[in-house]
N, C-alpha and C. Protein backbone atom coordinates (compact mmCIF):
# COMPACT_ATOMS: atom_id res chain seq x y z
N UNK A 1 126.65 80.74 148.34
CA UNK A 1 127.35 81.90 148.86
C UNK A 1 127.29 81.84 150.39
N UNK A 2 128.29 82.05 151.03
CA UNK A 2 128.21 81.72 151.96
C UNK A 2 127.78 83.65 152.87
N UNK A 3 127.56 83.25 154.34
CA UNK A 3 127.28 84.46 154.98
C UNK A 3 128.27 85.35 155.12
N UNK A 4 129.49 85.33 154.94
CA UNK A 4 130.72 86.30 155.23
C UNK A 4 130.67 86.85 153.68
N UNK A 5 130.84 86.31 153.08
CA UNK A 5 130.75 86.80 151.20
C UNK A 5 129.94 87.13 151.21
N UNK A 6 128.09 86.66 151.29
CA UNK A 6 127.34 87.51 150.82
C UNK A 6 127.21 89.11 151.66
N UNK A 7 127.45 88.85 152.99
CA UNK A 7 127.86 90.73 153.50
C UNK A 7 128.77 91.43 153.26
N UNK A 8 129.79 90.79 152.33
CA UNK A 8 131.20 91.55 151.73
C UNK A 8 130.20 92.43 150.61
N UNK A 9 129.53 91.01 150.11
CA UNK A 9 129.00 91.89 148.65
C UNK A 9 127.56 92.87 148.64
N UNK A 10 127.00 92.44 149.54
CA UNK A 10 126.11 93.76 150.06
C UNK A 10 127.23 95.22 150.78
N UNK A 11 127.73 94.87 151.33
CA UNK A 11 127.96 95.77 152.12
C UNK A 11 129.03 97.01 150.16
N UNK A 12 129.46 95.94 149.67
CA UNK A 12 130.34 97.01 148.64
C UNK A 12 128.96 96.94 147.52
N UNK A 13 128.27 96.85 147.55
CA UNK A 13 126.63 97.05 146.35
C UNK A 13 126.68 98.49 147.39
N UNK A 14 126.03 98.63 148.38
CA UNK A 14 126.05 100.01 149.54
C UNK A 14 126.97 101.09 148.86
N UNK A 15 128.19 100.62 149.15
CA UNK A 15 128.99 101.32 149.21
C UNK A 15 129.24 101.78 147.42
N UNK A 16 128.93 101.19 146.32
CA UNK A 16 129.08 101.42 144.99
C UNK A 16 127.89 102.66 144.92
N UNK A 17 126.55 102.67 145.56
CA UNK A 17 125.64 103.24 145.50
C UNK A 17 126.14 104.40 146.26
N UNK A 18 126.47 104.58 146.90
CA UNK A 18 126.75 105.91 147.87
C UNK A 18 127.91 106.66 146.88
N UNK A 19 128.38 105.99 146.39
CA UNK A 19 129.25 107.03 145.60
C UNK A 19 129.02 107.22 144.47
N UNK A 20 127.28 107.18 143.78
CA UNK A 20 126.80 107.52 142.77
C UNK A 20 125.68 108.36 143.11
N UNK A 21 125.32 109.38 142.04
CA UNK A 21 124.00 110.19 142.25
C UNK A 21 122.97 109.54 141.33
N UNK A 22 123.22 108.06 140.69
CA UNK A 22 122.47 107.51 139.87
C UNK A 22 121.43 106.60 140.84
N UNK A 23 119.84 106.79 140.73
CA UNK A 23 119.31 106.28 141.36
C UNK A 23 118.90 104.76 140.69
N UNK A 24 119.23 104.91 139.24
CA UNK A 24 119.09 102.92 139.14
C UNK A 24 120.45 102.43 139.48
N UNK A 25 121.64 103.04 140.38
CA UNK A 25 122.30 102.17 140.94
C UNK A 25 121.96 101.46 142.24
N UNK A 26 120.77 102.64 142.78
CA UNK A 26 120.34 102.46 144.07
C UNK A 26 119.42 101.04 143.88
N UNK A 27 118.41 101.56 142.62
CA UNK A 27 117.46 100.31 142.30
C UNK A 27 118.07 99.09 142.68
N UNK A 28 119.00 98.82 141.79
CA UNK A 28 119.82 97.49 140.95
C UNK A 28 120.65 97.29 142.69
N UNK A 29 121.19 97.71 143.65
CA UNK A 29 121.83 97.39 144.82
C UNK A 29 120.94 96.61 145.84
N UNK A 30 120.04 97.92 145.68
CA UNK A 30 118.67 97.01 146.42
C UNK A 30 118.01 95.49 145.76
N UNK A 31 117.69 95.95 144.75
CA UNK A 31 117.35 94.18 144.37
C UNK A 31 118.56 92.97 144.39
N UNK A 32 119.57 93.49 144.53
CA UNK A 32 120.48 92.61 144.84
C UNK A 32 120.97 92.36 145.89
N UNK A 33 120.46 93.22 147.30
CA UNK A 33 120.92 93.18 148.48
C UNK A 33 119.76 92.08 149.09
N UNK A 34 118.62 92.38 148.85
CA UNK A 34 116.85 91.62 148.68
C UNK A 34 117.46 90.12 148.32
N UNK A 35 118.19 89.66 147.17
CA UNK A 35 118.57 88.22 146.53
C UNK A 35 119.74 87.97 147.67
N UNK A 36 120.54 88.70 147.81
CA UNK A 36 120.87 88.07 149.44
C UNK A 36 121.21 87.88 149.80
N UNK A 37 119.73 88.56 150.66
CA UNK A 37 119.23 88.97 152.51
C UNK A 37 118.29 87.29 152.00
N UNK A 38 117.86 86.95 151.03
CA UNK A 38 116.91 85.83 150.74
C UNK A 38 117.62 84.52 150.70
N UNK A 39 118.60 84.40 150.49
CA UNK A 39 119.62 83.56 150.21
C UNK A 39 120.33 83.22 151.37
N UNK A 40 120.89 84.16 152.32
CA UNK A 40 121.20 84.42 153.52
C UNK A 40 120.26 83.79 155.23
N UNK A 41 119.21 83.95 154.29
CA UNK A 41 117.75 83.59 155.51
C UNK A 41 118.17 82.01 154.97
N UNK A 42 118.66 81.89 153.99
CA UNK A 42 117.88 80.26 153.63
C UNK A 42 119.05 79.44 154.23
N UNK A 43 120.09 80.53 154.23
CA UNK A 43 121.77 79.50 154.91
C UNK A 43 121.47 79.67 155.92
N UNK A 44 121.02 80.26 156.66
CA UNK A 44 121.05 80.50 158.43
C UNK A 44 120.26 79.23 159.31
N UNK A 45 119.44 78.32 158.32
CA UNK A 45 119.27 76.97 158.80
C UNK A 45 120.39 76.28 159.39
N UNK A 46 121.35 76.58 158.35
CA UNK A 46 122.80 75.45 158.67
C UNK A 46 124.09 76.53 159.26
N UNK A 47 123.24 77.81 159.43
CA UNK A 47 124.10 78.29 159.98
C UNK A 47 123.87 79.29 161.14
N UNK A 48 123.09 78.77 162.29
CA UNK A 48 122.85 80.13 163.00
C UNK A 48 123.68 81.16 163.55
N UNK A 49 125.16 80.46 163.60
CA UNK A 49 125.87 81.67 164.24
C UNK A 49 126.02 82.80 163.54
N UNK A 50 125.74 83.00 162.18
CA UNK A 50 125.65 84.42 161.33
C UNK A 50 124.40 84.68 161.66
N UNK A 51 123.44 84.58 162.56
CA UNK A 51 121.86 85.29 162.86
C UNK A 51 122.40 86.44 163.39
N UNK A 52 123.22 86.97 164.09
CA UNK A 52 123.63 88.28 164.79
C UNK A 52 124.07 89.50 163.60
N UNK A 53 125.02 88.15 162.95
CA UNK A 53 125.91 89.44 161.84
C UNK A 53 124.34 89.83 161.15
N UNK A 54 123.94 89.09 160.50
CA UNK A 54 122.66 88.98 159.62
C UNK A 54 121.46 90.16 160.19
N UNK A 55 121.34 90.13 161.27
CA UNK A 55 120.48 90.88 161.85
C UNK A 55 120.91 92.55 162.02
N UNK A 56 122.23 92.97 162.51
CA UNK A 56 122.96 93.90 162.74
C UNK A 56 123.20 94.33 160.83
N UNK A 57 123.23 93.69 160.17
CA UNK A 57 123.13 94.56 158.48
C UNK A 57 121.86 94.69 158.14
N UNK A 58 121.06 93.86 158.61
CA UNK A 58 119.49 94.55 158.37
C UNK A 58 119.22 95.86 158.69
N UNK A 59 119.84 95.93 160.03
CA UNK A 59 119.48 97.45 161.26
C UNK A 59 120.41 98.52 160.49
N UNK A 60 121.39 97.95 159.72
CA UNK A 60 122.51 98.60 159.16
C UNK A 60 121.49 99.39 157.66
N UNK A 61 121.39 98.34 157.43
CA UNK A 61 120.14 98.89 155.95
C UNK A 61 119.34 99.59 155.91
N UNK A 62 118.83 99.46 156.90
CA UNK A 62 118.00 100.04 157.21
C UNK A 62 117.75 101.82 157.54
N UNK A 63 119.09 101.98 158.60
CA UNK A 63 119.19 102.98 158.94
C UNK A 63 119.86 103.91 157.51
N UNK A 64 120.45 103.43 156.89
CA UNK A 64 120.79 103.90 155.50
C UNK A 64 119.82 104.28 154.57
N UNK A 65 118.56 103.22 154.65
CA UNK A 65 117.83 103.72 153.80
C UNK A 65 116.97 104.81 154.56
N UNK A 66 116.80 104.89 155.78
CA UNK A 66 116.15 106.23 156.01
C UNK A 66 117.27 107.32 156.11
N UNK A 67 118.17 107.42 156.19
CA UNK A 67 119.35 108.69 155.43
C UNK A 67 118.99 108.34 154.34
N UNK A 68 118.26 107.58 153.49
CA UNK A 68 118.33 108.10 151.93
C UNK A 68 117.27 108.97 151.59
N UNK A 69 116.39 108.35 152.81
CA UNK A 69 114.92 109.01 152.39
C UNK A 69 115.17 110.84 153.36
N UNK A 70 115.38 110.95 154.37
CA UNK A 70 116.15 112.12 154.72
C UNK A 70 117.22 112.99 153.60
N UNK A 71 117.66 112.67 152.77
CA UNK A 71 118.73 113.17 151.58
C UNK A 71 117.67 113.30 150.87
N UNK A 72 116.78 112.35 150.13
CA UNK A 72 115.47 112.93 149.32
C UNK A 72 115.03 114.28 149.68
N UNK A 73 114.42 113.97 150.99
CA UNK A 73 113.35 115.41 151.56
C UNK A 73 114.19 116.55 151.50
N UNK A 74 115.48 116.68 151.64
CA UNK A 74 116.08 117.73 151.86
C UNK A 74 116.67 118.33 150.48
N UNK A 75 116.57 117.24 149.51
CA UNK A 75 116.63 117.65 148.38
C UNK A 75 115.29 118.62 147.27
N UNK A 76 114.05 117.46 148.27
CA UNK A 76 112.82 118.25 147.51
C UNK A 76 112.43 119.99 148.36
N UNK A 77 113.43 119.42 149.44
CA UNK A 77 112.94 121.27 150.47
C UNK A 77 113.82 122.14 149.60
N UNK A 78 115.38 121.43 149.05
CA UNK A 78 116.07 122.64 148.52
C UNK A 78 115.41 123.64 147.13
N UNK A 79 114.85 122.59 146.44
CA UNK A 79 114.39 122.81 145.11
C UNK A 79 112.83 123.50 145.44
N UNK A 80 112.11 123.36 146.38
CA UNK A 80 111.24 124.14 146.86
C UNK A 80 111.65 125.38 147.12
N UNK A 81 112.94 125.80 147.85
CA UNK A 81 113.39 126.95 148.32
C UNK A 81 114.05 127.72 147.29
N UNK A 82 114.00 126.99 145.97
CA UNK A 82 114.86 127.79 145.08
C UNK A 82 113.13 128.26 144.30
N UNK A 83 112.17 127.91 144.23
CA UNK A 83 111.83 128.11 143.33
C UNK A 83 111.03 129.47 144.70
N UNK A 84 110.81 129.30 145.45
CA UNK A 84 110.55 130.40 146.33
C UNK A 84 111.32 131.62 146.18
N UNK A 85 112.37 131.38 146.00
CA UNK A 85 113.81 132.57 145.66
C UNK A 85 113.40 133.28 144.40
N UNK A 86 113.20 132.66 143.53
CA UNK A 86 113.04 133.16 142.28
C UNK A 86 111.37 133.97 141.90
N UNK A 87 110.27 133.05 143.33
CA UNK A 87 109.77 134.24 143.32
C UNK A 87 109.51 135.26 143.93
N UNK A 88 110.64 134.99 144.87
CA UNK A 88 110.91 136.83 145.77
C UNK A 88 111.45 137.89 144.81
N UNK A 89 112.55 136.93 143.71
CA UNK A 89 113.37 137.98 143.12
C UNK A 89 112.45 138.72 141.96
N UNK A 90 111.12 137.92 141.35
CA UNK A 90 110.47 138.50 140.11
C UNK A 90 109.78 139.43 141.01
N UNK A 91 108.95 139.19 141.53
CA UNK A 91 108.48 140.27 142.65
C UNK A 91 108.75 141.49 143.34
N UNK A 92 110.20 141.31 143.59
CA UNK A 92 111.10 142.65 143.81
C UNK A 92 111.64 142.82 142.53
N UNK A 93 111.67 142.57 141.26
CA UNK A 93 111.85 143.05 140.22
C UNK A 93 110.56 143.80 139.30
N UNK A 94 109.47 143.48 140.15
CA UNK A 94 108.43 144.27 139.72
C UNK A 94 107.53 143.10 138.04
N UNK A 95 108.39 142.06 138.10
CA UNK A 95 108.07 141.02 136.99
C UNK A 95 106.59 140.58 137.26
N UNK A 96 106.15 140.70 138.18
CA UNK A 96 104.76 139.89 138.47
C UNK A 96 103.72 141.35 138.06
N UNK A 97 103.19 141.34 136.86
CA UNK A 97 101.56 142.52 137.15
C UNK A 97 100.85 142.63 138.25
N UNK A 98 100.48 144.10 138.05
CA UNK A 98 99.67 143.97 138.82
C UNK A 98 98.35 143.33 139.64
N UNK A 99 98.01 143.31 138.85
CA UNK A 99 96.74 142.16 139.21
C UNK A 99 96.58 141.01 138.61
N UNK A 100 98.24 140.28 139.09
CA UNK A 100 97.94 138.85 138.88
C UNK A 100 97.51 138.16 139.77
N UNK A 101 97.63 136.61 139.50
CA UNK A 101 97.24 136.40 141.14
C UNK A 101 98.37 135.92 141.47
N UNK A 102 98.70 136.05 142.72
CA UNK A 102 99.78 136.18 144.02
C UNK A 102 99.80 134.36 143.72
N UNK A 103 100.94 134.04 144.68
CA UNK A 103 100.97 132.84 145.38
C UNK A 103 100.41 133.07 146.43
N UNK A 104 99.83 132.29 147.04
CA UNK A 104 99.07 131.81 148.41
C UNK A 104 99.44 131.15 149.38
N UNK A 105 99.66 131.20 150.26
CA UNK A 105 99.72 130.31 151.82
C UNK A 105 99.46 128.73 150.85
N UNK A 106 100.18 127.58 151.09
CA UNK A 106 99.99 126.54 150.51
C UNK A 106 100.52 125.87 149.01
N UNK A 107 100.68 127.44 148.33
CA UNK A 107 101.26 126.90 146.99
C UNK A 107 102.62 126.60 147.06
N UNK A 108 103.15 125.74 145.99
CA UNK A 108 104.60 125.30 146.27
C UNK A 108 105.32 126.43 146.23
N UNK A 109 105.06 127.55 144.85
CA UNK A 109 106.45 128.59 145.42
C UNK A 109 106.38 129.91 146.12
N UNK A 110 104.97 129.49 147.37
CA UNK A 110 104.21 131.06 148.59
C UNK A 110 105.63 130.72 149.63
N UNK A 111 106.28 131.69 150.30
CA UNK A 111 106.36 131.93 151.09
C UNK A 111 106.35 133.31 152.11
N UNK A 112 106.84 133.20 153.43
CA UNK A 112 106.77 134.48 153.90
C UNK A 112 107.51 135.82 153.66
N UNK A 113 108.45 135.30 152.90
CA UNK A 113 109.20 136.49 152.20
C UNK A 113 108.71 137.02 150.50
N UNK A 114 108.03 135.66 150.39
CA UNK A 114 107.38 136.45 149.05
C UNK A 114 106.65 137.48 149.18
N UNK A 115 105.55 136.94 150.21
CA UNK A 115 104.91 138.29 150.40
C UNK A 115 104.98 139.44 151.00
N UNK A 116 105.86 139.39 151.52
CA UNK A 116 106.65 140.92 152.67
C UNK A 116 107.28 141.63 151.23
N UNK A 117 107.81 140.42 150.05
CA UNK A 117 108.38 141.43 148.82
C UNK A 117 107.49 141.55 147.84
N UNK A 118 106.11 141.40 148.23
CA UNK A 118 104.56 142.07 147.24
C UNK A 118 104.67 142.80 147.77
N UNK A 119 104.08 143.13 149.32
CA UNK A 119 103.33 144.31 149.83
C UNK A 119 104.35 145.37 149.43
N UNK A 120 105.79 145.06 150.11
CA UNK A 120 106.72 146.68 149.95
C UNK A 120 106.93 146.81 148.43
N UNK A 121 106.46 145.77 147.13
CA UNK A 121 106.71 146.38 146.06
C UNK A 121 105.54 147.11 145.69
N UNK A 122 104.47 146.77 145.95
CA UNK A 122 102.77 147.15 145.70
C UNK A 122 103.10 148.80 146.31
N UNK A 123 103.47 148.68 147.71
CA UNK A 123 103.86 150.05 148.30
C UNK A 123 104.78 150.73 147.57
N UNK A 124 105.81 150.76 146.96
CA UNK A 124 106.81 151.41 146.04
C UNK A 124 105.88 151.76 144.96
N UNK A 125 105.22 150.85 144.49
CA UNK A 125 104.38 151.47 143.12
C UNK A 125 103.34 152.24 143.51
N UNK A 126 102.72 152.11 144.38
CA UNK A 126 101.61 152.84 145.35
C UNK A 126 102.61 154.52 145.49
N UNK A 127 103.71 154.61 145.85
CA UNK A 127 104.61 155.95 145.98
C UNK A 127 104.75 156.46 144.28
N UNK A 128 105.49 155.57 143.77
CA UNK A 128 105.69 156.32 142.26
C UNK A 128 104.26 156.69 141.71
N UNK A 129 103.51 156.23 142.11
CA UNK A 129 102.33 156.67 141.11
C UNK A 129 101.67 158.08 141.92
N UNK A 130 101.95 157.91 143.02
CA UNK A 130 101.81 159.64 143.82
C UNK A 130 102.56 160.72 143.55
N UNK A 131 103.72 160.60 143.17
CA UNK A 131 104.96 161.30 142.81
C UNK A 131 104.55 161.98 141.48
């Protein structure tokens, strides 16, 4: 395989993966981008003038795979923030007993609105029970 073909066919393995939410397409692109980037190192004996292209799709890969890993985190912050949501909403629904135990500073679904919607519900029940 020569160096112009094998970056045709990495570069559309990339591009097959980006337009899937399947992560063993990601697997299966990568181990085939790896067979070659390996294959590629081994032509660049007889061929140095692809050392530039060769080098510039590494930097290329690279920077892709940290947008992938950036798309991860922001995926695990969303699903963090939902499960935070759901427990502002049991909380202001009065779903949590009284003397359970709270989420905490540190747990996956504490945040600062959870607890601003304990105290003013604790306070609402603190009123009805005066009433």
């Amino acid at each position: 395989m020569t160096p112009p073909n094998a970056l045709r066919l990495a570069a559309d393995l990339l591009d097959n993966w980006a337009k899937s939410d399947d992560d063993q397409t990601l697997v299966d692109a990568f181990v085939e981008i790896c067979a070659i980037h390996d294959a590629m190192l081994d032509n660049m004996q007889n061929h140095p003038q692809y050392a530039g292209v060769l080098k510039e799709r590494e930097n290329s890969f690279r920077a892709y795979s940290k947008l992938t890993e950036e798309r991860d985190a922001a995926i695990k912050r969303a699903e963090q923030a939902e499960v935070q949501l759901a427990g502002c909403g049991a909380a202001a629904l009065g779903a949590i007993a009284p003397h359970a135990e709270e989420a905490q500073p540190g747990d996956y679904g504490y945040s600062a609105s959870y607890a601003e919607v304990i105290k003013i519900r604790r306070e609402l029940e603190a009123l009805r029970e005066g009433i």
